[in-house]
Every structure is written in C-alpha cells, then in structure tokens.
Protein backbone atom coordinates (compact mmCIF):
# COMPACT_ATOMS: atom_id res chain seq x y z
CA UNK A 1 145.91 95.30 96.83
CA UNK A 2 142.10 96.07 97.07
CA UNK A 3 142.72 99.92 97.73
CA UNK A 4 145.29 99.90 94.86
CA UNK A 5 142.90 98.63 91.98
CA UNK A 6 139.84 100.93 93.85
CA UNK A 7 142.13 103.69 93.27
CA UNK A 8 143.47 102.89 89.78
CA UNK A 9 139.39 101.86 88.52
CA UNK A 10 138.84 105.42 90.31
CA UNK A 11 141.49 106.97 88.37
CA UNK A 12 140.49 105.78 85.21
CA UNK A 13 137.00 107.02 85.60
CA UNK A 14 138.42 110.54 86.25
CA UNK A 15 140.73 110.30 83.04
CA UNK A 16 137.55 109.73 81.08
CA UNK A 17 135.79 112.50 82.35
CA UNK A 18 138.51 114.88 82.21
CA UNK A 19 138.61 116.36 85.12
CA UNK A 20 141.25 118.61 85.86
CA UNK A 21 141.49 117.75 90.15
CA UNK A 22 139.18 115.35 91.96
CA UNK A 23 138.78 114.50 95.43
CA UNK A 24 137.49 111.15 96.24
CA UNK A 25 137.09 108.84 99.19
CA UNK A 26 138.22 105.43 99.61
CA UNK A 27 135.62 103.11 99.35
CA UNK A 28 137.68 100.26 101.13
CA UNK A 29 136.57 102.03 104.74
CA UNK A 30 139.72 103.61 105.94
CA UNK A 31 138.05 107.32 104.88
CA UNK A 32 141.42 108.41 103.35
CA UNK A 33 140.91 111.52 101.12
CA UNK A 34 142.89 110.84 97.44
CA UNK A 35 143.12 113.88 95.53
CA UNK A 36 144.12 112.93 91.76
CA UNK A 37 145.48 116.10 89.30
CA UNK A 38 144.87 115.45 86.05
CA UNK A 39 146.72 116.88 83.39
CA UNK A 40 145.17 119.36 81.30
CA UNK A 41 144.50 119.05 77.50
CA UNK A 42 145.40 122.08 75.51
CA UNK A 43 145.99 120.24 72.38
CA UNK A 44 143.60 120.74 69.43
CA UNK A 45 141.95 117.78 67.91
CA UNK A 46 142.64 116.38 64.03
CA UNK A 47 140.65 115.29 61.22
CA UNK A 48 142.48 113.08 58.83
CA UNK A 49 140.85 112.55 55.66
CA UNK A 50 141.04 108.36 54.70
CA UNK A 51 142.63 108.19 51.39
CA UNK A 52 141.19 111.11 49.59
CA UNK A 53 143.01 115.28 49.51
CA UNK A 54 140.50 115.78 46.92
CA UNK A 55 138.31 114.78 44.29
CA UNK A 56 136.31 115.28 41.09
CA UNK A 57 132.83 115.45 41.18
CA UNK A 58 131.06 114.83 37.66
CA UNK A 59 128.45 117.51 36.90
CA UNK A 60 125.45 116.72 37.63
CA UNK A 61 126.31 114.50 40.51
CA UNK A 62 125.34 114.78 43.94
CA UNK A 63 128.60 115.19 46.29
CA UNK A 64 129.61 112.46 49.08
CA UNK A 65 131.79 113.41 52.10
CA UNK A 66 135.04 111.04 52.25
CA UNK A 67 135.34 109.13 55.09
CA UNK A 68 137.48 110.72 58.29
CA UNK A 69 138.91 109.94 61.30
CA UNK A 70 139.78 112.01 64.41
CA UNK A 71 142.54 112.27 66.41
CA UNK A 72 143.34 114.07 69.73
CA UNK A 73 146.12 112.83 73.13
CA UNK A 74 142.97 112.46 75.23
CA UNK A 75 139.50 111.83 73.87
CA UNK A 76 138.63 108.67 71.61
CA UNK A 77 137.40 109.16 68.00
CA UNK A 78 133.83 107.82 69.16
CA UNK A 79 133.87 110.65 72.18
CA UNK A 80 134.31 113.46 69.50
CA UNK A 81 132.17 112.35 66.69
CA UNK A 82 128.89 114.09 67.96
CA UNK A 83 131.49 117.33 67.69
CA UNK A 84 132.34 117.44 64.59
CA UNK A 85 130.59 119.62 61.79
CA UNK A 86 131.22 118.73 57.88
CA UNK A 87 130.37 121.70 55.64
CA UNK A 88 131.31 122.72 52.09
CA UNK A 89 131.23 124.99 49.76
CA UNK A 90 128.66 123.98 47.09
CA UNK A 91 125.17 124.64 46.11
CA UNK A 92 122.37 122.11 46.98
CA UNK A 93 119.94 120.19 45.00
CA UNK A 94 116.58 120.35 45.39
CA UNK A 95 116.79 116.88 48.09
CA UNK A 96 119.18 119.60 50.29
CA UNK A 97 122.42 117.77 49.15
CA UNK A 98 125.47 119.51 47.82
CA UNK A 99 125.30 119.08 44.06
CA UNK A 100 127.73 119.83 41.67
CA UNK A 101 125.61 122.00 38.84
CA UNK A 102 128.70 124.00 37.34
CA UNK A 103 132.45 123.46 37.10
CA UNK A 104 134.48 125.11 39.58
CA UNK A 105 136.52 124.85 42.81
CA UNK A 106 134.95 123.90 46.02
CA UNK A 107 136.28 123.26 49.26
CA UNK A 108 134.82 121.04 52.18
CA UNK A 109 135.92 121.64 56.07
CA UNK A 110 135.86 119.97 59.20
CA UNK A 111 135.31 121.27 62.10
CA UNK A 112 136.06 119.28 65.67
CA UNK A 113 135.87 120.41 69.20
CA UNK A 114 137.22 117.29 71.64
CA UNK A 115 135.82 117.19 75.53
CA UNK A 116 138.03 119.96 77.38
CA UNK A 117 136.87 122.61 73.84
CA UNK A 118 139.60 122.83 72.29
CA UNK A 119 138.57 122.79 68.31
C-alpha cells in the first residue's frame, strides 16, 4: 500500500510538471525503476471573456480590461496567468493607459501560452 501511494504522490508531481517520460526510483527500498509516460499536450489554451463581447467606452474615459479566465486540459488558470499578454488597440493618455480620445472601433486581444507552449 506504501509503494502504491509513493508512486501515485510521484505521479502527480510529474503531471504537474509536465513531463513527457520520467524515470524514478522507489523510495520504499526495493530500487525498482518506474518509468511513467505522460501524455503530451498539444491543445491550445482559451481565454474566455466574463460577461462582456464588448463594450462602449465614453470619450474621454480611460479604458478597463474585462475580467477573463483561462482554460486549457492540463495547466490550471493560476499556472498560466504570468503567460498571458492583454493588448489593444487604442491610444494612451498621458498616465500610459488606453484612453478613448475619438470615436471609433477598437479591438483588445489576449494572448496565452500554457506550460508545454502551446499559445
């Protein structure tokens, strides 16, 4: 029973990490060699936008990004966050904010790369 949680703890390590085949030792003693293959991710993460497709921006206004959330089959939201780049199309103030100084069409994009670099 001891070997079989050492190996699933070890497992889930490696399914963190993302490794794509590991070798590891037993650590109960017995030196058995346990070679894990992990599946690899080729699916792209997604950004969902929370409630808004798009919005109106007053003139005059300085411009907010909505709130998001990302998705992918093997990496948490929390894992990818320090991945993702916001950008838009828009002019900036004089603070370095995107500002809304004319009327017009803008877009804003997301951009997300998950831990095995797919984006």
């Amino acid at each position: 029973m001891k070997r079989f949680l050492t190996s699933i703890l070890l497992f889930s390590i490696l399914i963190t990490f993302g490794s794509k085949e590991v070798r590891a030792y037993s650590i109960n003693g017995s030196n058995s060699l346990h070679t894990f293959l992990m599946p690899v991710d080729t699916l792209k993460p997604k950004v969902n936008t929370l409630g808004v497709d798009s919005m109106n921006v007053p003139c005059k206004n300085e411009y907010w990004d909505p709130p998001v959330s990302l998705e992918d089959n093997a990496n948490t939201d929390m894992e990818m966050r320090p991945f993702l780049v916001v950008g838009n199309t828009l002019p900036l103030n004089s603070n370095g904010k995107p500002f809304c100084d004319k009327a017009g069409f803008f877009k804003a994009f997301y951009i997300v790369r998950d831990l095995s670099s797919n984006v």
